[in-house]
Protein backbone atom coordinates (compact mmCIF):
# COMPACT_ATOMS: atom_id res chain seq x y z
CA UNK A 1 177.93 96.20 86.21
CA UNK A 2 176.03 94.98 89.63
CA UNK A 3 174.26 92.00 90.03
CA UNK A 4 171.05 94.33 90.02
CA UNK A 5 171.89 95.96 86.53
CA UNK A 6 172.51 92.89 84.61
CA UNK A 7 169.37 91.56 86.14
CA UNK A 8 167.16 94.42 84.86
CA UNK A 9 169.13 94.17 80.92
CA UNK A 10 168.67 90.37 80.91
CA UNK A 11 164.90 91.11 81.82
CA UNK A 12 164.32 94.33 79.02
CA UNK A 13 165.92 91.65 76.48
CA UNK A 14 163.76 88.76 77.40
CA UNK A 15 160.61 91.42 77.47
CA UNK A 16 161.46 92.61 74.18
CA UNK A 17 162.10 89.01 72.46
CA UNK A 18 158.85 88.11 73.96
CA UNK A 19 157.25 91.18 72.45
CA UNK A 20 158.75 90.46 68.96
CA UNK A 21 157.71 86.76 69.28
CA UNK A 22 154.27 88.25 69.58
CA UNK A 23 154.48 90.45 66.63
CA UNK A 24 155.51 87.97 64.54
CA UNK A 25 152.76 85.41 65.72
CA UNK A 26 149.71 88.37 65.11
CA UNK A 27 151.19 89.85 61.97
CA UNK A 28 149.79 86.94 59.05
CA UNK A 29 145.96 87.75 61.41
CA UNK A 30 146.65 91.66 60.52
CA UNK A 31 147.37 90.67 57.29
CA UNK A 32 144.25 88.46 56.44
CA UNK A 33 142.22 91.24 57.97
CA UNK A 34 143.68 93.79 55.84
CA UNK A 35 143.93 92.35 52.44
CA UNK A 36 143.97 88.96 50.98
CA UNK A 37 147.60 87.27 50.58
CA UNK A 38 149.56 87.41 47.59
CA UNK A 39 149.81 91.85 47.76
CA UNK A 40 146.80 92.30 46.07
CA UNK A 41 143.85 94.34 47.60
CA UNK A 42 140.21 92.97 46.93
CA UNK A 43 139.34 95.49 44.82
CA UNK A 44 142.36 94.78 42.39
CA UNK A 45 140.88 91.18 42.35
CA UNK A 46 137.16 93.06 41.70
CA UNK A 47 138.22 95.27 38.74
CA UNK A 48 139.79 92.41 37.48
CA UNK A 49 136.49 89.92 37.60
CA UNK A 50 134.49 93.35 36.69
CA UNK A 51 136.69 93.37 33.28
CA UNK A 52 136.32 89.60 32.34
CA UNK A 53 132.84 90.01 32.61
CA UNK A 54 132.19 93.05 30.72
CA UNK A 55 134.45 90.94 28.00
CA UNK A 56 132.29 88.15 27.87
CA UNK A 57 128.93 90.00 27.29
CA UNK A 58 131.15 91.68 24.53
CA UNK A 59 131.89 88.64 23.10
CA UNK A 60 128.36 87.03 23.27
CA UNK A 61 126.46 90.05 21.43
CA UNK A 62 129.03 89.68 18.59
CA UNK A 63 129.04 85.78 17.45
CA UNK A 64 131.57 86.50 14.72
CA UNK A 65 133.86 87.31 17.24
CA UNK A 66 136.22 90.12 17.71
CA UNK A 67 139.63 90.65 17.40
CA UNK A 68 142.23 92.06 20.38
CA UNK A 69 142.16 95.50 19.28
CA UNK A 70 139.19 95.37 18.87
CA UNK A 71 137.97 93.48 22.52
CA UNK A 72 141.10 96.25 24.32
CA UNK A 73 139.32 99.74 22.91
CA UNK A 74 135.76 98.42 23.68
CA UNK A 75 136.63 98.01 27.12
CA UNK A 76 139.43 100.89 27.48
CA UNK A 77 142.12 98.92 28.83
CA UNK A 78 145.88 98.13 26.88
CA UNK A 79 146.15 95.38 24.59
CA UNK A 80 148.69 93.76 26.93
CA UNK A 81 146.21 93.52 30.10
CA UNK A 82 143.45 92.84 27.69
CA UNK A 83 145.44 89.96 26.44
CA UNK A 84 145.87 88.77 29.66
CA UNK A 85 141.81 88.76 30.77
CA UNK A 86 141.53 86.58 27.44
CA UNK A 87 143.95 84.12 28.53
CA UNK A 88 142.37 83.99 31.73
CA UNK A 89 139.00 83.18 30.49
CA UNK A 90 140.66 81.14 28.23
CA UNK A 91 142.11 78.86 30.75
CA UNK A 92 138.72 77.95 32.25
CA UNK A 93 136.85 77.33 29.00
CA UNK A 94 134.51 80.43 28.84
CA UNK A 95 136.02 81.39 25.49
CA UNK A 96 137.97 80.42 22.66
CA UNK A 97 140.19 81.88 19.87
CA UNK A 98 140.05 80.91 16.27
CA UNK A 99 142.77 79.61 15.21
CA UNK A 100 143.10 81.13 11.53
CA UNK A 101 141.36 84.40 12.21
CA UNK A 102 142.66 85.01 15.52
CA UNK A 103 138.97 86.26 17.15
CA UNK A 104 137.68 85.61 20.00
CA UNK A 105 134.57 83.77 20.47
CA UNK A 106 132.56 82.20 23.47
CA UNK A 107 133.24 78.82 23.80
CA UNK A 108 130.97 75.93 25.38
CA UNK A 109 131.13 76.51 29.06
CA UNK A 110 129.60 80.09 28.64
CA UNK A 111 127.01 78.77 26.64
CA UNK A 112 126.23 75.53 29.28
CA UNK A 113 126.20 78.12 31.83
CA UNK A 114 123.57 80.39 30.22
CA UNK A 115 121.36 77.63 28.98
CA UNK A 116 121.20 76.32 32.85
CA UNK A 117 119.53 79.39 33.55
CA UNK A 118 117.25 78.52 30.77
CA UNK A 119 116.18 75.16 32.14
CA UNK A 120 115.64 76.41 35.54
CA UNK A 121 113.06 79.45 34.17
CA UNK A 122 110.04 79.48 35.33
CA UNK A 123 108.13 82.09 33.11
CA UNK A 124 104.98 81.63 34.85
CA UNK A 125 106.10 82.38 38.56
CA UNK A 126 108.38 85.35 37.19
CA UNK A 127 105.19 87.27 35.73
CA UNK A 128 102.94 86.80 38.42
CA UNK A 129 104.36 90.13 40.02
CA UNK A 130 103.61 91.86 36.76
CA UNK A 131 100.06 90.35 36.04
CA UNK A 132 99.76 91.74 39.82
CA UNK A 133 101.14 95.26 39.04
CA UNK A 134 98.98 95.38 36.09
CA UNK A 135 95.50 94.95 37.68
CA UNK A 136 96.34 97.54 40.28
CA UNK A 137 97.24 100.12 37.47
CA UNK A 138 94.33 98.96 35.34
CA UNK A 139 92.03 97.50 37.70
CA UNK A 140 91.15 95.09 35.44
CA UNK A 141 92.08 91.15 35.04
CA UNK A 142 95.14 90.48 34.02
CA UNK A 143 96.15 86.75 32.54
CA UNK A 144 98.88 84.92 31.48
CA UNK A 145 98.31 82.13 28.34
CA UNK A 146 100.60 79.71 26.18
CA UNK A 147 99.51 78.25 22.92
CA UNK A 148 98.85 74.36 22.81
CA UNK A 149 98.50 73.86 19.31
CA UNK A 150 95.72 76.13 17.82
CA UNK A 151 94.48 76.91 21.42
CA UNK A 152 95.30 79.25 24.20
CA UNK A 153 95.44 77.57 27.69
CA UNK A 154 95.45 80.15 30.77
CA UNK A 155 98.11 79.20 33.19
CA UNK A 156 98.01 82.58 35.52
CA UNK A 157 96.01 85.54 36.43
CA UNK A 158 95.38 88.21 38.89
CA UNK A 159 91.99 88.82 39.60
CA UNK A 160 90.43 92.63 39.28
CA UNK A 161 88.51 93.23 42.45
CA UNK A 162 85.58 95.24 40.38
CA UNK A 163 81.66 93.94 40.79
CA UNK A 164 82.09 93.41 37.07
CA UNK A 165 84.64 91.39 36.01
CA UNK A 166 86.57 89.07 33.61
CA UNK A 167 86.99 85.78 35.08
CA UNK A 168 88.79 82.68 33.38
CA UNK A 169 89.56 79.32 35.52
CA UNK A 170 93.37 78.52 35.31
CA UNK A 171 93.86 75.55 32.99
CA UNK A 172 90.59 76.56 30.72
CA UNK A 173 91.22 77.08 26.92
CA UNK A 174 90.35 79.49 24.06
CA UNK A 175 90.90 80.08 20.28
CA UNK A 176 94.20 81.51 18.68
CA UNK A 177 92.44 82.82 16.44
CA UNK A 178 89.34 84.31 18.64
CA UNK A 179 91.55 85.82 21.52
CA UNK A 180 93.86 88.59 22.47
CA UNK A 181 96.64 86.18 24.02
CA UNK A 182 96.34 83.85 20.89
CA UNK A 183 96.49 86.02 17.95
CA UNK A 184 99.51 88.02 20.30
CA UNK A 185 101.09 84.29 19.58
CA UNK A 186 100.07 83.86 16.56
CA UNK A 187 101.64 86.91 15.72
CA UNK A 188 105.15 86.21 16.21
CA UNK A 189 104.89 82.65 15.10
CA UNK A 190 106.96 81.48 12.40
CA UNK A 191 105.35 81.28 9.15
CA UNK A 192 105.07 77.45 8.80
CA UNK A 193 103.76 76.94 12.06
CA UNK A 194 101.59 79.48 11.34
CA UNK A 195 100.58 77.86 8.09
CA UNK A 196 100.74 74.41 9.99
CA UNK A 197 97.95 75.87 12.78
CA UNK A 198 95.12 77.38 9.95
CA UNK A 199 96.13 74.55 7.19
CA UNK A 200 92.79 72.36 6.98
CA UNK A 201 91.10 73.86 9.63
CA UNK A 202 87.88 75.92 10.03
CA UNK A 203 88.00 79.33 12.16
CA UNK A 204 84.99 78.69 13.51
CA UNK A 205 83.53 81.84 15.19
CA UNK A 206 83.02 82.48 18.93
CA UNK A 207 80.90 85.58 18.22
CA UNK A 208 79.53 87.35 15.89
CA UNK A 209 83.19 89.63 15.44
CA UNK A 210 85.18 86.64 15.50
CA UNK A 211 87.93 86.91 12.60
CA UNK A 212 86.82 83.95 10.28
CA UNK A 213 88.76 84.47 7.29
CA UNK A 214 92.31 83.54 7.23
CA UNK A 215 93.66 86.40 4.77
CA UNK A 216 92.21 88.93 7.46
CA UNK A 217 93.76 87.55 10.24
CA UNK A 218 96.86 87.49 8.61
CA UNK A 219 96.30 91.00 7.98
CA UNK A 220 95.58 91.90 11.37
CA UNK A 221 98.40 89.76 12.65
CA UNK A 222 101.02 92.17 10.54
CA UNK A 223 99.36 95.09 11.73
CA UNK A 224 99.45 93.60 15.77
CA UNK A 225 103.27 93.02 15.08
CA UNK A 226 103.32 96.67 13.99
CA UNK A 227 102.01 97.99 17.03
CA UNK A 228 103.39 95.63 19.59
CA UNK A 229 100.09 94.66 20.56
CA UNK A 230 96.79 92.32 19.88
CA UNK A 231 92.98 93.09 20.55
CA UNK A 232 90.23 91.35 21.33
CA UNK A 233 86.98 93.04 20.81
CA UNK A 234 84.32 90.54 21.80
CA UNK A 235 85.37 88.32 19.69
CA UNK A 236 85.87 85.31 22.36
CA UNK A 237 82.77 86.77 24.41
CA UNK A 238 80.27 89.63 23.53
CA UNK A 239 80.86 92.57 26.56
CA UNK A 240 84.35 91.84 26.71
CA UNK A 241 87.55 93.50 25.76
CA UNK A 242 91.05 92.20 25.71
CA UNK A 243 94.38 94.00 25.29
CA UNK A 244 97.41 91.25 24.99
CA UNK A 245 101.02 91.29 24.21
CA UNK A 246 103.60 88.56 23.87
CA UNK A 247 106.55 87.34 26.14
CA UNK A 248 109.77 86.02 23.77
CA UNK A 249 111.91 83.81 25.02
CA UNK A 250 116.12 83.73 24.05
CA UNK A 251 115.40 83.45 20.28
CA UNK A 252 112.51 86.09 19.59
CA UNK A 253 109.81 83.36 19.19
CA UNK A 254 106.80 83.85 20.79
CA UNK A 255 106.82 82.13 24.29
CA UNK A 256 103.52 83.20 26.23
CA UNK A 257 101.03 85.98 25.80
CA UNK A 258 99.69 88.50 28.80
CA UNK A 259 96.34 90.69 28.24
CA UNK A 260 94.51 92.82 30.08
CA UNK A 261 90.33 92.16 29.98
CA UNK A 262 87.21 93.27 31.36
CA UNK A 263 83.74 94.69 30.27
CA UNK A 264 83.60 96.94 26.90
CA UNK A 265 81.77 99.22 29.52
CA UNK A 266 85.51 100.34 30.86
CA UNK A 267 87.90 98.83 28.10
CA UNK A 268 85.92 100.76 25.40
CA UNK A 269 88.05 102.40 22.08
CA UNK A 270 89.11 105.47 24.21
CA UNK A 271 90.77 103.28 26.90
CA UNK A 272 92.68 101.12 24.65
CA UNK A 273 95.70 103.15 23.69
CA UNK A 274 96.49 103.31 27.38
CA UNK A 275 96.05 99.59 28.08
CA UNK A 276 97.70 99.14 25.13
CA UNK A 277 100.85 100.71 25.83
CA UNK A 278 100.73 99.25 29.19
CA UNK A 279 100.36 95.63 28.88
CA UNK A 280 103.47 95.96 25.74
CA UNK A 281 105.61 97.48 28.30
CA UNK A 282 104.90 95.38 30.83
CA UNK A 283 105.48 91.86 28.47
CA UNK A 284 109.26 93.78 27.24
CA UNK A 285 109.79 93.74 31.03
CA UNK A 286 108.81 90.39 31.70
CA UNK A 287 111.01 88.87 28.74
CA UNK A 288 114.18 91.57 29.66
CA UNK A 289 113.36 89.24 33.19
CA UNK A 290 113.10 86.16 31.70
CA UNK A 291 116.13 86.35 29.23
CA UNK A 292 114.34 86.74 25.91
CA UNK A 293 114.57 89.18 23.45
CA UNK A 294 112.03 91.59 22.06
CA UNK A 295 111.91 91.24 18.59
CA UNK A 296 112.13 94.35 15.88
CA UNK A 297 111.42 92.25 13.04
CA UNK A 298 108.47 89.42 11.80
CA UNK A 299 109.86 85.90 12.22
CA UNK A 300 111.57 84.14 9.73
């Protein structure tokens, strides 16, 4: 071999350990691009937090907890990689199993996680969209109210823009038992409070169609939780009309009341089924938003 020959082989082998030190230096930065380390692609990790997920909704709708066969078919997967999402959640405290029955249950940190989103609702600024989307479908006022004791204080509305109007300043208070937002409270109340509100005290009456007697309003008050719905008609202010339905928060008790008002001149009998079935809809949506649940039965 020449000088020249072994000069060009020594050069091809330092070019092509100089290309394989390269490859070797790029390949982990292909890698990362490509997938996460550890062989698995991001949607295997996905599926995987998908499946835990879907488990623990499972396991809070059924409090008495459910067994491994029974956790595997609900979510279609074996009982082996079922097992394996349990442990999982297991190991960081989301659930628990019992140890007699063998069921799986939610355990504390599931429960500390959902009642922080508890503490940090805020009812009031979540329904302002939907008091909004309610006066430009009815064109009437729409208002937001909680109960303090046996009164309903207004905390939001959205204004109609109509010459005639319903207008109540923020912060000012009415009747339970003489409004559409309190008697869509009193509805859903428990019993004792209930009891606790009327016990010793006089319904006095705003107007002449104020409900004075306490057997009728309890009356009405099944019929309103029949329907889904209260009515005010002129009863906190002859010429005025009110439609209202209640917000519930995580247990089914009654949390805050929307309505609907304006003059009997447009919210007369003919209007009201409409209203009616708008404003209910509208205060399912807000508590679906708010994490309550609609209730299908009176309160205990």
């Amino acid at each position: 071999m020449t000088d020249e020959e072994r000069h060009r082989a020594t050069e091809q082998q330092r070019h092509r350990a100089t290309e394989q030190q390269h490859n070797r230096a790029t390949e982990p930065k292909r890698r990362a691009v490509g997938r996460p380390a550890g062989g698995k692609s991001s949607g295997g990790h996905s599926q995987s937090l998908v499946r835990g997920l879907k488990i623990l909704e499972m396991l809070a709708a059924t409090p008495d907890g459910l067994a491994l066969s029974d956790v595997a078919e609900d979510v279609g997967l074996a009982p082996s990689t079922t097992h394996r999402l349990l442990q999982a959640l297991f190991q960081q405290g989301f659930i628990t199993q019992d140890v007699e029955s063998g069921l799986w249950k939610i355990d504390v940190k599931t429960f500390r996680i959902g009642n922080s989103f508890l503490e940090a609702r805020d009812f009031v600024a979540t329904a302002r969209p939907f008091l909004r989307q309610l006066t430009a479908t009815s064109g009437e006022t729409a208002n937001l109210g909680i109960r303090d004791d046996g009164m309903v204080v207004y905390l939001a509305q959205s204004e109609s823009k109509q010459m005639m109007r319903m207008i109540t300043r923020l912060g000012s208070r009415a009747p339970l038992h003489a409004s559409g937002v309190g008697k869509a409270l009193l509805a859903w109340m428990p019993p004792q409070e209930f009891e606790q509100i009327v016990a010793g005290r006089t319904l006095e009456g705003e107007t002449p169609n104020t409900l004075t007697n306490v057997e009728t309003l309890r009356d009405q008050l099944v019929e309103i939780r029949r329907q889904g719905y209260a009515v005010d008609r002129e009863e906190h202010a002859i010429g005025l009309n009110c439609v209202a339905a209640t917000l519930h928060d995580e247990s089914g008790l009654p949390l805050a009341a929307i309505s609907v008002s304006g003059p009997v001149a447009r919210i007369d009998d003919s209007r009201l089924p409409e209203l009616a079935a708008l404003v209910a809809e509208t205060a399912r949506e807000i508590t679906a938003k708010i994490g309550g649940k609609t209730p299908t039965e009176p309160p205990a």
